[in-house]
C-alpha atoms as a PDB file:
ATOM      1  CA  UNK A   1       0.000   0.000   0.000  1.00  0.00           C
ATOM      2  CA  UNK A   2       3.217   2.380   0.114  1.00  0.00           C
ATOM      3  CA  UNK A   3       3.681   4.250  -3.549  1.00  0.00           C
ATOM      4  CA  UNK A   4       6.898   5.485  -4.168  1.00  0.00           C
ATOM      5  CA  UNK A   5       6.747   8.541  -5.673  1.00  0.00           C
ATOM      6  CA  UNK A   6       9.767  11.054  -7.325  1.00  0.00           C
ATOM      7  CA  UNK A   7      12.843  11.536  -5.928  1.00  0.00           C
ATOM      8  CA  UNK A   8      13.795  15.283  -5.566  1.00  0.00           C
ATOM      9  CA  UNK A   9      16.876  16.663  -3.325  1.00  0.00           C
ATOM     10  CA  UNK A  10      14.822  15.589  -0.540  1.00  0.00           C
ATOM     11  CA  UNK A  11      12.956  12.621  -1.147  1.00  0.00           C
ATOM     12  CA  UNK A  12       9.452  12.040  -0.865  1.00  0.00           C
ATOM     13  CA  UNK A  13       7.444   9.284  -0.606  1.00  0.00           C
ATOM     14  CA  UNK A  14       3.533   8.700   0.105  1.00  0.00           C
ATOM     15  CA  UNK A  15       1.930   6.236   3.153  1.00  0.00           C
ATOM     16  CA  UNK A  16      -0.970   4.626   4.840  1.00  0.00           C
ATOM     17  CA  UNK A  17      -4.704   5.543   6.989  1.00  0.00           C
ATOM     18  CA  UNK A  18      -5.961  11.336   7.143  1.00  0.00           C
ATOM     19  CA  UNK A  19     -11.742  20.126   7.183  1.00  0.00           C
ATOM     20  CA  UNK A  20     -14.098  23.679   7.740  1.00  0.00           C
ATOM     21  CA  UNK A  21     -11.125  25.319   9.679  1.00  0.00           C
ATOM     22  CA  UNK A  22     -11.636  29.602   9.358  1.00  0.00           C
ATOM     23  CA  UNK A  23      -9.725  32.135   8.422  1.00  0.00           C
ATOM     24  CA  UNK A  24      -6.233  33.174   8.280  1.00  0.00           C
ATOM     25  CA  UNK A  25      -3.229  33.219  10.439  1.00  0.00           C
ATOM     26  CA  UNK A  26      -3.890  30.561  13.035  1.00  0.00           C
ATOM     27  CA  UNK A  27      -7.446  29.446  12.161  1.00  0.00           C
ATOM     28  CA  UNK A  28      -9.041  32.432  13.929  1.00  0.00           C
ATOM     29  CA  UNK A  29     -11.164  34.786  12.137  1.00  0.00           C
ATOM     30  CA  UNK A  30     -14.400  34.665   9.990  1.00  0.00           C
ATOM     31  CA  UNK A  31     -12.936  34.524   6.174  1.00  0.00           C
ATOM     32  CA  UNK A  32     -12.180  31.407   5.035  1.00  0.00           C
ATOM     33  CA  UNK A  33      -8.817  30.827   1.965  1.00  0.00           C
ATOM     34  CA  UNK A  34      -9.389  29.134  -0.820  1.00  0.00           C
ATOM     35  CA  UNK A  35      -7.062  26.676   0.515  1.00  0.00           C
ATOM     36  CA  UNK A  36      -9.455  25.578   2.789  1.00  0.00           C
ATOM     37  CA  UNK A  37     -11.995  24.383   0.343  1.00  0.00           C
ATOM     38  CA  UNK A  38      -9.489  21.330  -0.178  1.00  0.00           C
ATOM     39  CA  UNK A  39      -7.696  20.909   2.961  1.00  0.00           C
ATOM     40  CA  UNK A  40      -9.958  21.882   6.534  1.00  0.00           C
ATOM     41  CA  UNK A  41      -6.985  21.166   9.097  1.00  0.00           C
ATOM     42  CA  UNK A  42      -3.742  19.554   9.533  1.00  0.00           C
ATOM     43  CA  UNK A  43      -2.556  18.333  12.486  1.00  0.00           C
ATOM     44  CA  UNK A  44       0.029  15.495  14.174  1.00  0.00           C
ATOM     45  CA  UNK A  45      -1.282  12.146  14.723  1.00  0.00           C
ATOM     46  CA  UNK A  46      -1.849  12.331  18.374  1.00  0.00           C
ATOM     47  CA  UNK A  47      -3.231  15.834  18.022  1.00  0.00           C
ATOM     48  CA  UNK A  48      -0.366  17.682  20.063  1.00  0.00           C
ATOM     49  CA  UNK A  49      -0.034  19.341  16.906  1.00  0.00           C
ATOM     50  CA  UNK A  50      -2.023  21.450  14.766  1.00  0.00           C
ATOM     51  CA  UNK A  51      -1.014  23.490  11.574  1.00  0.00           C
ATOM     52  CA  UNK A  52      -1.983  27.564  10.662  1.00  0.00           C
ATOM     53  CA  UNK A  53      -3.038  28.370   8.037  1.00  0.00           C
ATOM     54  CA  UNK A  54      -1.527  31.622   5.919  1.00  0.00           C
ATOM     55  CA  UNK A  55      -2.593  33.338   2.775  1.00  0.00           C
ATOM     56  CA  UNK A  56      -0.383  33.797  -0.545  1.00  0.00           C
ATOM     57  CA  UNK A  57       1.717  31.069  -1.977  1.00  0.00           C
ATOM     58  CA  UNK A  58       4.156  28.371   0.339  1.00  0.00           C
ATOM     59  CA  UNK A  59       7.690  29.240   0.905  1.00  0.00           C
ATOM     60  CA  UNK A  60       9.887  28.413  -1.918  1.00  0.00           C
ATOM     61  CA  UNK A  61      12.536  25.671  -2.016  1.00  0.00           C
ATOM     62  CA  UNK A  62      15.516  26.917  -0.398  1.00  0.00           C
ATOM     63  CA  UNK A  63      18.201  23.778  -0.604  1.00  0.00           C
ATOM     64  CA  UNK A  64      21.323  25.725  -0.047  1.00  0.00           C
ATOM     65  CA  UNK A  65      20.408  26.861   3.265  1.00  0.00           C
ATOM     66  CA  UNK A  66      20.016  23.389   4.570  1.00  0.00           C
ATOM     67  CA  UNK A  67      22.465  21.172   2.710  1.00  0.00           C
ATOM     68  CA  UNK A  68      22.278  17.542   2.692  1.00  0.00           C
ATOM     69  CA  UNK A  69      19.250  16.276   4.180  1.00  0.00           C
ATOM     70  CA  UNK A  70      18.028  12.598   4.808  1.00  0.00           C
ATOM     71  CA  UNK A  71      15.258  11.271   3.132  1.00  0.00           C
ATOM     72  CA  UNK A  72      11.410  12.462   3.694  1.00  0.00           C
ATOM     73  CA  UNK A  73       8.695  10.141   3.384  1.00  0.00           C
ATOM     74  CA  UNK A  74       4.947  10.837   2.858  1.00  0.00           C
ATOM     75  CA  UNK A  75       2.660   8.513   2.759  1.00  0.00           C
ATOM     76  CA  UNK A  76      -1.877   8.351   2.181  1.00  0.00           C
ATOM     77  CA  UNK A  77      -3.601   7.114   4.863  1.00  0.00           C
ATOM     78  CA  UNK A  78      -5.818   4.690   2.736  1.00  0.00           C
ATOM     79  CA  UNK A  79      -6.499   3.643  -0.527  1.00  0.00           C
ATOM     80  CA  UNK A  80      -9.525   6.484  -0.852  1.00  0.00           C
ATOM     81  CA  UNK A  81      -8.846  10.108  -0.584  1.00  0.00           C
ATOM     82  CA  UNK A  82     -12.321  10.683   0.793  1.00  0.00           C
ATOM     83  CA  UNK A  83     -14.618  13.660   0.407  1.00  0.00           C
ATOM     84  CA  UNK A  84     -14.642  15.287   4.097  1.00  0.00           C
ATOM     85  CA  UNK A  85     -12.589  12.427   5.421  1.00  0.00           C
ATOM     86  CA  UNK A  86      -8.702  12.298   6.172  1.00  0.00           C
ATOM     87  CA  UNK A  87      -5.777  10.716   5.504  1.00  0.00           C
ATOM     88  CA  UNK A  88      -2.689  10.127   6.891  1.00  0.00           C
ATOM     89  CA  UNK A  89       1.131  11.897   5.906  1.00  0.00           C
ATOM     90  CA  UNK A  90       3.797   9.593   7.713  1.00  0.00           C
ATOM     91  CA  UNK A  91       7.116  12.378   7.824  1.00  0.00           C
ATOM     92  CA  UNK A  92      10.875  11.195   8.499  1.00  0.00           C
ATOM     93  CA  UNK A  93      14.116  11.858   8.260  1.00  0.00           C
ATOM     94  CA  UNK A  94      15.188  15.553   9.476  1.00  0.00           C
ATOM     95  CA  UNK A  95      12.533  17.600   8.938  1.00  0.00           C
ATOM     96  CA  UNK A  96      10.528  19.518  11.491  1.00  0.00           C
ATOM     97  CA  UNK A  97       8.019  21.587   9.360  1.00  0.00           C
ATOM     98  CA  UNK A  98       5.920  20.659   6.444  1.00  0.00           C
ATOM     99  CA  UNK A  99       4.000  22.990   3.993  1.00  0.00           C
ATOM    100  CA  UNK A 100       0.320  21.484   2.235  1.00  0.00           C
ATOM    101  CA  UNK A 101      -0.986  23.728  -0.452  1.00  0.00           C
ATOM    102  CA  UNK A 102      -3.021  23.116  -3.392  1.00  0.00           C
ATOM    103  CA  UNK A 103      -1.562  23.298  -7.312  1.00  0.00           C
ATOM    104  CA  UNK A 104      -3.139  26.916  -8.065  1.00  0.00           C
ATOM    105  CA  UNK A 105      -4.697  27.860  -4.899  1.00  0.00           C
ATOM    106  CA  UNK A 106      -4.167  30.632  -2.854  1.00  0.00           C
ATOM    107  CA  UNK A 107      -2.923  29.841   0.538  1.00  0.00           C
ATOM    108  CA  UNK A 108      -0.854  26.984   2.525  1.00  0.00           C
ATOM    109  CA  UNK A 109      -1.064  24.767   5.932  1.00  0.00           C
ATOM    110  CA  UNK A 110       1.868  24.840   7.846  1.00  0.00           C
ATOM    111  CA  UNK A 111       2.907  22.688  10.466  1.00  0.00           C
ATOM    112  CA  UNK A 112       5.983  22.564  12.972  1.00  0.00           C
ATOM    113  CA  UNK A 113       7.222  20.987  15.787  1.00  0.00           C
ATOM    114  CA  UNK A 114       8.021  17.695  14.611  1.00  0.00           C
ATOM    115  CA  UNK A 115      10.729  15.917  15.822  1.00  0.00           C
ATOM    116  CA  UNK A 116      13.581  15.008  13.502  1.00  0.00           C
ATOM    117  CA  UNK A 117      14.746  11.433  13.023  1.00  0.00           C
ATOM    118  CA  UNK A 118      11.638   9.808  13.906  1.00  0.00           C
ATOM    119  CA  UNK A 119       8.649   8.625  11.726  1.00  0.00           C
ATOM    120  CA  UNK A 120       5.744  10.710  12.512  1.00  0.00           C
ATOM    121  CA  UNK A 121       1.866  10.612  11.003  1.00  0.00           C
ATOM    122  CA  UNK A 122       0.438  14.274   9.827  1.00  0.00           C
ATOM    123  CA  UNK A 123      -3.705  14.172   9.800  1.00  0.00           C
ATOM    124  CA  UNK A 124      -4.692  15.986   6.543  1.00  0.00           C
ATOM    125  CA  UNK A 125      -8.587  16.680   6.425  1.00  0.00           C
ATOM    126  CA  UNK A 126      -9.966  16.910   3.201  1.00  0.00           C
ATOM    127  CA  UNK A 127     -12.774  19.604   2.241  1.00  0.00           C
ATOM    128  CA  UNK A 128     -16.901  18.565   1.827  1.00  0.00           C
ATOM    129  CA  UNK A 129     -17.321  21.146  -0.825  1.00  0.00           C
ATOM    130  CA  UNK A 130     -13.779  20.755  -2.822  1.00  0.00           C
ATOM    131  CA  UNK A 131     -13.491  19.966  -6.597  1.00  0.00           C
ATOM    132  CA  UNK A 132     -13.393  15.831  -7.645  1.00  0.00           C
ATOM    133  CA  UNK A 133      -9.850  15.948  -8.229  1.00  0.00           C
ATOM    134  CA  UNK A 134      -6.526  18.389  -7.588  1.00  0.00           C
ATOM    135  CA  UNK A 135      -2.833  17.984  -6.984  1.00  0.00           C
ATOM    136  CA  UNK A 136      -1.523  18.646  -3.121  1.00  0.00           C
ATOM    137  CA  UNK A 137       1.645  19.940  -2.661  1.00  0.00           C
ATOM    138  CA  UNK A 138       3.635  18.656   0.315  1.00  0.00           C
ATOM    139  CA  UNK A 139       6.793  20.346   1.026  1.00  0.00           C
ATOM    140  CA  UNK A 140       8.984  19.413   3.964  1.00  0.00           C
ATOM    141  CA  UNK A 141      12.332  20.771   5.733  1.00  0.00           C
ATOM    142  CA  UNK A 142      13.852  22.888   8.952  1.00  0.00           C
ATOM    143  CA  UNK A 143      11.578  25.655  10.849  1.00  0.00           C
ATOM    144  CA  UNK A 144      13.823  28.206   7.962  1.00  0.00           C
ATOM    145  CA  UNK A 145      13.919  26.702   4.728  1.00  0.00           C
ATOM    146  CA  UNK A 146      11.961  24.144   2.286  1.00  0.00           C
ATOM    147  CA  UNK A 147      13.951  21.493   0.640  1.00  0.00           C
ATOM    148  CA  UNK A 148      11.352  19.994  -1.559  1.00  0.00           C
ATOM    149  CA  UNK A 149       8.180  19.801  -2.921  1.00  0.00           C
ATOM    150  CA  UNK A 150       6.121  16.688  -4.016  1.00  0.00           C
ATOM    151  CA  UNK A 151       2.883  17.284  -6.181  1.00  0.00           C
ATOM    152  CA  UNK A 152       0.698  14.373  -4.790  1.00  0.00           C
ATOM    153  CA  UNK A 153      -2.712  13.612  -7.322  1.00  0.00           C
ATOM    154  CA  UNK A 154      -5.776  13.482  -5.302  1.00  0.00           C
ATOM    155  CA  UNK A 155      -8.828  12.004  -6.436  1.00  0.00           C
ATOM    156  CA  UNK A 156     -11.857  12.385  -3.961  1.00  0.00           C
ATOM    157  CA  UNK A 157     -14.580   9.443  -3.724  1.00  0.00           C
ATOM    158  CA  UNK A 158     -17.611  11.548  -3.698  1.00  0.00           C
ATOM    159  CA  UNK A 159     -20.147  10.502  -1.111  1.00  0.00           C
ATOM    160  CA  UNK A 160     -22.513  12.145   1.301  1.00  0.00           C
ATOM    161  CA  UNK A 161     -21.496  15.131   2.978  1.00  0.00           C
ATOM    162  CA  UNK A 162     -25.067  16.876   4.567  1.00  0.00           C
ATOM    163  CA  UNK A 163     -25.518  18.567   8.249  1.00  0.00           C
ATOM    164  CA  UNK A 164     -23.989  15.358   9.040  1.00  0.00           C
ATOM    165  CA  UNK A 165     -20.721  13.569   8.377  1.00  0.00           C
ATOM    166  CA  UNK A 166     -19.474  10.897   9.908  1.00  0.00           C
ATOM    167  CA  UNK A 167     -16.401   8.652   8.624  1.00  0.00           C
ATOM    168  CA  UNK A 168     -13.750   6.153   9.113  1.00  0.00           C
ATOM    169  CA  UNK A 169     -10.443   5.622   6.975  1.00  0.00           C
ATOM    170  CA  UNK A 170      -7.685   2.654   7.550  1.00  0.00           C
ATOM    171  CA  UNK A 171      -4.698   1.731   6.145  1.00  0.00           C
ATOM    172  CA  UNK A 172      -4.890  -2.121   5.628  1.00  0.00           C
ATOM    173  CA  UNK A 173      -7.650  -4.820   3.470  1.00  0.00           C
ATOM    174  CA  UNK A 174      -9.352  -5.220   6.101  1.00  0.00           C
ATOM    175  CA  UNK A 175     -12.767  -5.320   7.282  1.00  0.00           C
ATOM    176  CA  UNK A 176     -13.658  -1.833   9.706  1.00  0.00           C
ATOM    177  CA  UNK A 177     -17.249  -0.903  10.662  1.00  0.00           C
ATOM    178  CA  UNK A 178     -18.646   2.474  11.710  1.00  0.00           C
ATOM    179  CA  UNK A 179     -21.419   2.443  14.085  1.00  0.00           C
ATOM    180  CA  UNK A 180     -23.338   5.539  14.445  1.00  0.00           C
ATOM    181  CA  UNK A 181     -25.816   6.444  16.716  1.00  0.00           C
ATOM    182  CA  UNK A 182     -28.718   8.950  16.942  1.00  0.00           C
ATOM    183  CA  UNK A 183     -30.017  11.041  19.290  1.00  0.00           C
ATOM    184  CA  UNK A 184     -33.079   8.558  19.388  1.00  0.00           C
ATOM    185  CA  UNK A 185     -30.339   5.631  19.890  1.00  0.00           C
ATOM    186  CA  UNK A 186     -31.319   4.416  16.850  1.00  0.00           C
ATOM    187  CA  UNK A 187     -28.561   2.999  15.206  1.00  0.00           C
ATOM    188  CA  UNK A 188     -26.855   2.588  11.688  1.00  0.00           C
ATOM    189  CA  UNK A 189     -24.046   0.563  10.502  1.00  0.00           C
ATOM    190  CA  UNK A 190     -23.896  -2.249   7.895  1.00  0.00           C
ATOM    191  CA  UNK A 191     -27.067  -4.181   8.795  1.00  0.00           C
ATOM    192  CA  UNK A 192     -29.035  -1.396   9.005  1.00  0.00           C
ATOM    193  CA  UNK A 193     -27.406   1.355   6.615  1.00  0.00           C
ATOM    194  CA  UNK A 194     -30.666   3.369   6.824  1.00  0.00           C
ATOM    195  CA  UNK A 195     -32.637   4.917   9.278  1.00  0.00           C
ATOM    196  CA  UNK A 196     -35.000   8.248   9.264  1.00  0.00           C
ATOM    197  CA  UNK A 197     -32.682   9.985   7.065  1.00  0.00           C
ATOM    198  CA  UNK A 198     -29.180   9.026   7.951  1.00  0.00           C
ATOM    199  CA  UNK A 199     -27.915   6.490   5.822  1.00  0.00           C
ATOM    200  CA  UNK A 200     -24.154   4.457   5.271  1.00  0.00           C
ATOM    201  CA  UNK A 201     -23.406   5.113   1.745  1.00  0.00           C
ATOM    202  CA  UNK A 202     -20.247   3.279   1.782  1.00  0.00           C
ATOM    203  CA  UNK A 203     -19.444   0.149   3.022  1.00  0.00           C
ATOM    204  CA  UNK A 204     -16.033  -1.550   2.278  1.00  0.00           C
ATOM    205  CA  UNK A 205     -14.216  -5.304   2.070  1.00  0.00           C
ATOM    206  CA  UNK A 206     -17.685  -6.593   3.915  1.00  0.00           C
ATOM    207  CA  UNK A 207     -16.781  -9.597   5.997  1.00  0.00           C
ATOM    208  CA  UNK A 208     -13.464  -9.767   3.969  1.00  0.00           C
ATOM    209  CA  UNK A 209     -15.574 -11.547   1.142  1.00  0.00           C
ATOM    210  CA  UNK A 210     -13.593 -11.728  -1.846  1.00  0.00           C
ATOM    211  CA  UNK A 211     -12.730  -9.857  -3.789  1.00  0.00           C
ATOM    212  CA  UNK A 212     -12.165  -6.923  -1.461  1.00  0.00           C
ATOM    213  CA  UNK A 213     -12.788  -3.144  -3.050  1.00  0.00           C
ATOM    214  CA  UNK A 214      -9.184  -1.648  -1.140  1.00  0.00           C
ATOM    215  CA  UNK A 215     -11.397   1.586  -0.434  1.00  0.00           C
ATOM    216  CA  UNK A 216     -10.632   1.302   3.522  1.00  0.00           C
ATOM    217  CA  UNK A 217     -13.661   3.430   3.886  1.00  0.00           C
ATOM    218  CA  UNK A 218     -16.939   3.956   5.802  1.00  0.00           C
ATOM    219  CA  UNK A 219     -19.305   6.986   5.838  1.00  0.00           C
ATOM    220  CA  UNK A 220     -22.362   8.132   7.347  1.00  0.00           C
ATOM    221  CA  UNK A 221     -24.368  10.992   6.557  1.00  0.00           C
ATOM    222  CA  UNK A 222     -27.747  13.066   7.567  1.00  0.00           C
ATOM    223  CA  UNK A 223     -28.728  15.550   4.562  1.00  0.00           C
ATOM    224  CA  UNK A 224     -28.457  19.058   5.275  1.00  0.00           C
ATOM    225  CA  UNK A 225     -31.973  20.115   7.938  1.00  0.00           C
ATOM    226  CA  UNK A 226     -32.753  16.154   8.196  1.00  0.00           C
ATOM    227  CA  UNK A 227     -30.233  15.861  11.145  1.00  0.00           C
ATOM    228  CA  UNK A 228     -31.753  14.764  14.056  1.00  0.00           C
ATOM    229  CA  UNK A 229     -31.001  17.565  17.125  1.00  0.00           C
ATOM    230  CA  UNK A 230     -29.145  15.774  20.170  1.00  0.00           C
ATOM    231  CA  UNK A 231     -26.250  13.935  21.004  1.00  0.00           C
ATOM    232  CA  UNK A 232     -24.754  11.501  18.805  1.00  0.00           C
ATOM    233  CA  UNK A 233     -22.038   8.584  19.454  1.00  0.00           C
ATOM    234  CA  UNK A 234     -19.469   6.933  17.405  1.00  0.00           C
ATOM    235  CA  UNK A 235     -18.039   3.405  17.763  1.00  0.00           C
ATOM    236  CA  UNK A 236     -16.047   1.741  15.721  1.00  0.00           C
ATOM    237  CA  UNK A 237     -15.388  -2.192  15.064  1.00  0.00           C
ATOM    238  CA  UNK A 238     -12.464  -4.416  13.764  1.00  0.00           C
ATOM    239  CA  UNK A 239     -14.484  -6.598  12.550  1.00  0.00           C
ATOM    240  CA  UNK A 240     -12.620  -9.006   9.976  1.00  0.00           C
ATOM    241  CA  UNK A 241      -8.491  -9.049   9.323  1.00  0.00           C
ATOM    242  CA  UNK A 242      -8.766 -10.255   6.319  1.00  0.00           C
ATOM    243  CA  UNK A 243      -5.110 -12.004   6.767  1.00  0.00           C
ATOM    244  CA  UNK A 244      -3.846  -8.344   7.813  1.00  0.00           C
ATOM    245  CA  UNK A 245      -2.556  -7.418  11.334  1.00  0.00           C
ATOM    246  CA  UNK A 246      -2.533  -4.249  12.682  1.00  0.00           C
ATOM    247  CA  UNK A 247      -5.033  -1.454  11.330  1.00  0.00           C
ATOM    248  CA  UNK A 248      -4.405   2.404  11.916  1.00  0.00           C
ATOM    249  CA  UNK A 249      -7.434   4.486  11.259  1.00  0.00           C
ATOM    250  CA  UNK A 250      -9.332   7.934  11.610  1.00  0.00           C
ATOM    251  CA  UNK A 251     -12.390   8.785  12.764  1.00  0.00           C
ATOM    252  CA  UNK A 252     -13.875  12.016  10.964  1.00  0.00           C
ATOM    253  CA  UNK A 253     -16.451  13.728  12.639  1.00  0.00           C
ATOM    254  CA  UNK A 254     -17.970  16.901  10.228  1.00  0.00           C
ATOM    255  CA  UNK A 255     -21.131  18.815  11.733  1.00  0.00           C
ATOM    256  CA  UNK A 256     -22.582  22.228   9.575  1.00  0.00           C
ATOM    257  CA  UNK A 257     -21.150  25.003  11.134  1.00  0.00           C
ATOM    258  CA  UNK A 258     -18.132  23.746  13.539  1.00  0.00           C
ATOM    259  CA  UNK A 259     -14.832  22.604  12.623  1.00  0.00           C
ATOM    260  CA  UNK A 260     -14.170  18.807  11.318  1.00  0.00           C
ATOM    261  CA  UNK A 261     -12.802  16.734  14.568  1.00  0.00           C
ATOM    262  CA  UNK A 262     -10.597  13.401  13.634  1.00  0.00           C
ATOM    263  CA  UNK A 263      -9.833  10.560  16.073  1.00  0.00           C
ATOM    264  CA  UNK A 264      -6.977   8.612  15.361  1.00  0.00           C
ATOM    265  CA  UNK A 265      -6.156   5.104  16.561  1.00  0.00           C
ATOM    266  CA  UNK A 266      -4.563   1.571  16.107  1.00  0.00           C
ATOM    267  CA  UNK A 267      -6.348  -2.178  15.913  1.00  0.00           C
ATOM    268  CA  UNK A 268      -3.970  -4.689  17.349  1.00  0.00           C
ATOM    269  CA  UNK A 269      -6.215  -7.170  16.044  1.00  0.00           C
ATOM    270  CA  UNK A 270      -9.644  -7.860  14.846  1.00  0.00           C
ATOM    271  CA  UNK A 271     -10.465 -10.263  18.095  1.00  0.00           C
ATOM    272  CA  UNK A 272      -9.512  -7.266  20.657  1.00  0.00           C
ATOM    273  CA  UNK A 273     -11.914  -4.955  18.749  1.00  0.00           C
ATOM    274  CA  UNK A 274     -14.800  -7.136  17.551  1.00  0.00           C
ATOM    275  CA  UNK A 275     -18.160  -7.768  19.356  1.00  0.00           C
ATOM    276  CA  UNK A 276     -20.309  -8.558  16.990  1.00  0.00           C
ATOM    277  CA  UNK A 277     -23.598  -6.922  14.941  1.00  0.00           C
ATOM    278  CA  UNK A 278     -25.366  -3.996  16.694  1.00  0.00           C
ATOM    279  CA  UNK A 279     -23.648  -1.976  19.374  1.00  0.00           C
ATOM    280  CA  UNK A 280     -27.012  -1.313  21.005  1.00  0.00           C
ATOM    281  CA  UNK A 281     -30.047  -3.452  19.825  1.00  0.00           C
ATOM    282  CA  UNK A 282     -33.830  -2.558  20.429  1.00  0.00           C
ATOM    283  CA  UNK A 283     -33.571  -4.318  24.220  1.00  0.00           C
ATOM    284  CA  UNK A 284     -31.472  -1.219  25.308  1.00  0.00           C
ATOM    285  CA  UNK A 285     -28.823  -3.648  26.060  1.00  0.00           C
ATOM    286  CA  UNK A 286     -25.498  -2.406  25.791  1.00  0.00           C
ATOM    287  CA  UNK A 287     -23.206  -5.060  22.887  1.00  0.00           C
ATOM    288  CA  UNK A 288     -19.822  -3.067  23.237  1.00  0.00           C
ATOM    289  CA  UNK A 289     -19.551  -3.850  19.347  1.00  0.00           C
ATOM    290  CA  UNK A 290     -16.602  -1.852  19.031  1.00  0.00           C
ATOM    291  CA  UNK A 291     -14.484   1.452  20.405  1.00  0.00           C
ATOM    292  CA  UNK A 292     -16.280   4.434  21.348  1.00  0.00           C
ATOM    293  CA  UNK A 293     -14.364   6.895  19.498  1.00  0.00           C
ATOM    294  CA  UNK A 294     -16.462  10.045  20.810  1.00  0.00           C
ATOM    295  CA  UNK A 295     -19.744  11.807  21.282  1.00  0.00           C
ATOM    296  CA  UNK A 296     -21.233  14.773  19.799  1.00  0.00           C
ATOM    297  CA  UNK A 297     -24.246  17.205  20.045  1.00  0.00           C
ATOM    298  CA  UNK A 298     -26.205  18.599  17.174  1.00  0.00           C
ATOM    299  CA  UNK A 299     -28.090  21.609  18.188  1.00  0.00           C
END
C-alpha cells in the first residue's frame, strides 16, 4: 500500500490511513482561503499538533540553506482520498516543518514541531465542498527553509457530505465498521445502513468476502436540515483481518457550522476490537460492538 513517488533533493514518498477550519493566520477569524476548500486542518497524529493556516503562496525551495538532508517520506492514509474524510502523511528523516498547499490555490497549511529522526503521522482533512480531483503539494524541511516539494494527485470518492458527516479511513484490506448512533439511539451501521434519514453510503471489504474493493472506507451521513437535534455517538469495530494485522485508522467527525474533529487510533487485532452486529439493539442492552471513538451534540 506504500507508492513510491519522485525523488527530488529531498525525497518524498507517500503512506498509509488522514476540514471547515476559518480564516487566516492561526485558524481564527471569519474569512475562510481558498485553501481551505481542499484541505480543513492539519494536524500530528496524536493531536499535540495542529497546523496555521496563511494566505499567498508556500515558501519556496531553499536547498542551499540546509544542505544535505536525509530522506522524507509521505505517505496516504488509505487507498480512498475521501470527500470530508482524512488521511494520513507519515514524515521522516530531518525535517521539522511541512507545507500542504493546493496546485493553483491561494494559501498553505503549515505545520511545525516535529521531531527530527523519527517517523511521525500528519492528519490531513480533506474539504466537503472541494473539486473531484486536484494535486496537493507537500513540502517538507527545517523551521527556515523548504527542501522539496512533491505534487501528490488526489482524487476524492464523492459521497454524502449533509448537516452530518461521519467517517472512518484505515490503512490495511481489512474489514472496519462504523457504528453511528442517533439522538433517538437508533442505530446505523452495515445491517441497518438506513434509518430516518441518515444512511451508510459506503461500506467496504464486507466480511473480507472476496474480492475486497481496497477503499478502507466507511461513511455516514444526515442531509443538510434532516439531522436529528441531540447527542450523537461513534463506535467503531475491527471486525474481519482479512489475513492483515494491525489497522491504523481515523475517525472524521464533520457537523454544519463547527470545525471537522478526527480521532486517530490503532487495531492490534480484529479479536480485541470485535463484538459482533449492533452496538445497542432494540432491548437497550449495551453489545460493546466496538471502540467508542467520541460523542457529539447537534443543536
Amino acid at each position: 500500500m506504500h507508492v513510491a513517488l519522485p525523488r527530488l533533493r529531498s525525497s518524498l514518498l507517500l503512506l498509509a490511513s488522514l476540514l471547515t477550519a476559518c480564516g487566516g493566520g492561526g485558524g481564527g477569524g471569519s474569512t475562510q482561503l481558498a485553501v481551505q476548500q481542499y484541505v480543513a486542518s492539519v494536524k500530528s497524529f496524536d493531536g499535540a499538533l495542529t497546523a496555521t493556516v496563511h494566505a499567498g503562496a508556500p515558501p519556496p525551495v531553499t536547498v542551499s540553506a540546509l544542505g544535505d538532508v536525509e530522506a522524507v517520506q509521505l505517505a496516504a492514509a488509505s487507498n480512498t482520498y475521501l470527500r470530508g474524510g482524512t488521511s494520513s502523511i507519515a514524515v521522516t528523516g530531518t525535517a521539522t516543518r511541512i507545507v500542504i498547499a493546493v496546485d493553483g490555490v491561494d494559501g498553505y497549511w503549515e505545520l511545525g514541531g516535529l521531531t527530527p529522526g523519527t517517523t511521525q503521522s500528519v492528519l490531513v482533512t480533506f474539504g466537503q465542498s472541494g473539486p473531484d480531483s486536484f494535486g496537493l503539494r507537500v513540502g517538507s524541511g527545517s523551521a527556515t527553509a523548504i527542501t522539496a516539494y512533491q505534487t501528490i494527485p488526489v482524487a476524492l470518492t464523492s459521497v454524502g457530505t449533509g448537516q452530518v458527516q461521519v467517517n472512518v479511513t484505515w490503512d490495511l484490506d481489512v474489514d472496519v465498521d462504523l457504528h453511528v448512533l442517533d439522538p433517538a439511539g437508533d442505530e446505523i451501521y452495515w445491517s441497518n445502513k438506513t434509518q430516518g434519514d441518515g444512511k451508510l453510503d459506503l461500506d467496504s471489504n464486507a466480511a473480507c468476502i472476496l474480492p475486497l474493493d481496497h477503499v478502507r472506507a466507511e461513511n455516514v451521513t444526515w442531509p443538510t436540515g434532516k439531522a436529528p437535534t441531540g447527542t450523537y455517538k461513534v463506535l467503531v469495530d475491527y471486525y474481519a483481518a482479512c489475513s492483515a494485522g494491525p489497522v491504523h485508522y481515523v475517525v472524521t467527525v464533520n457537523v454544519t457550522g463547527k470545525a471537522p474533529q478526527t480521532f486517530a487510533g490503532t487495531f492490534a487485532s480484529a479479536t480485541a476490537a470485535d463484538r459482533g452486529g449492533a452496538c445497542f439493539p432494540a432491548s437497550g442492552t449495551t453489545l460493546a460492538c466496538g471502540v467508542l471513538i467520541t460523542t457529539f451534540a447537534v443543536p
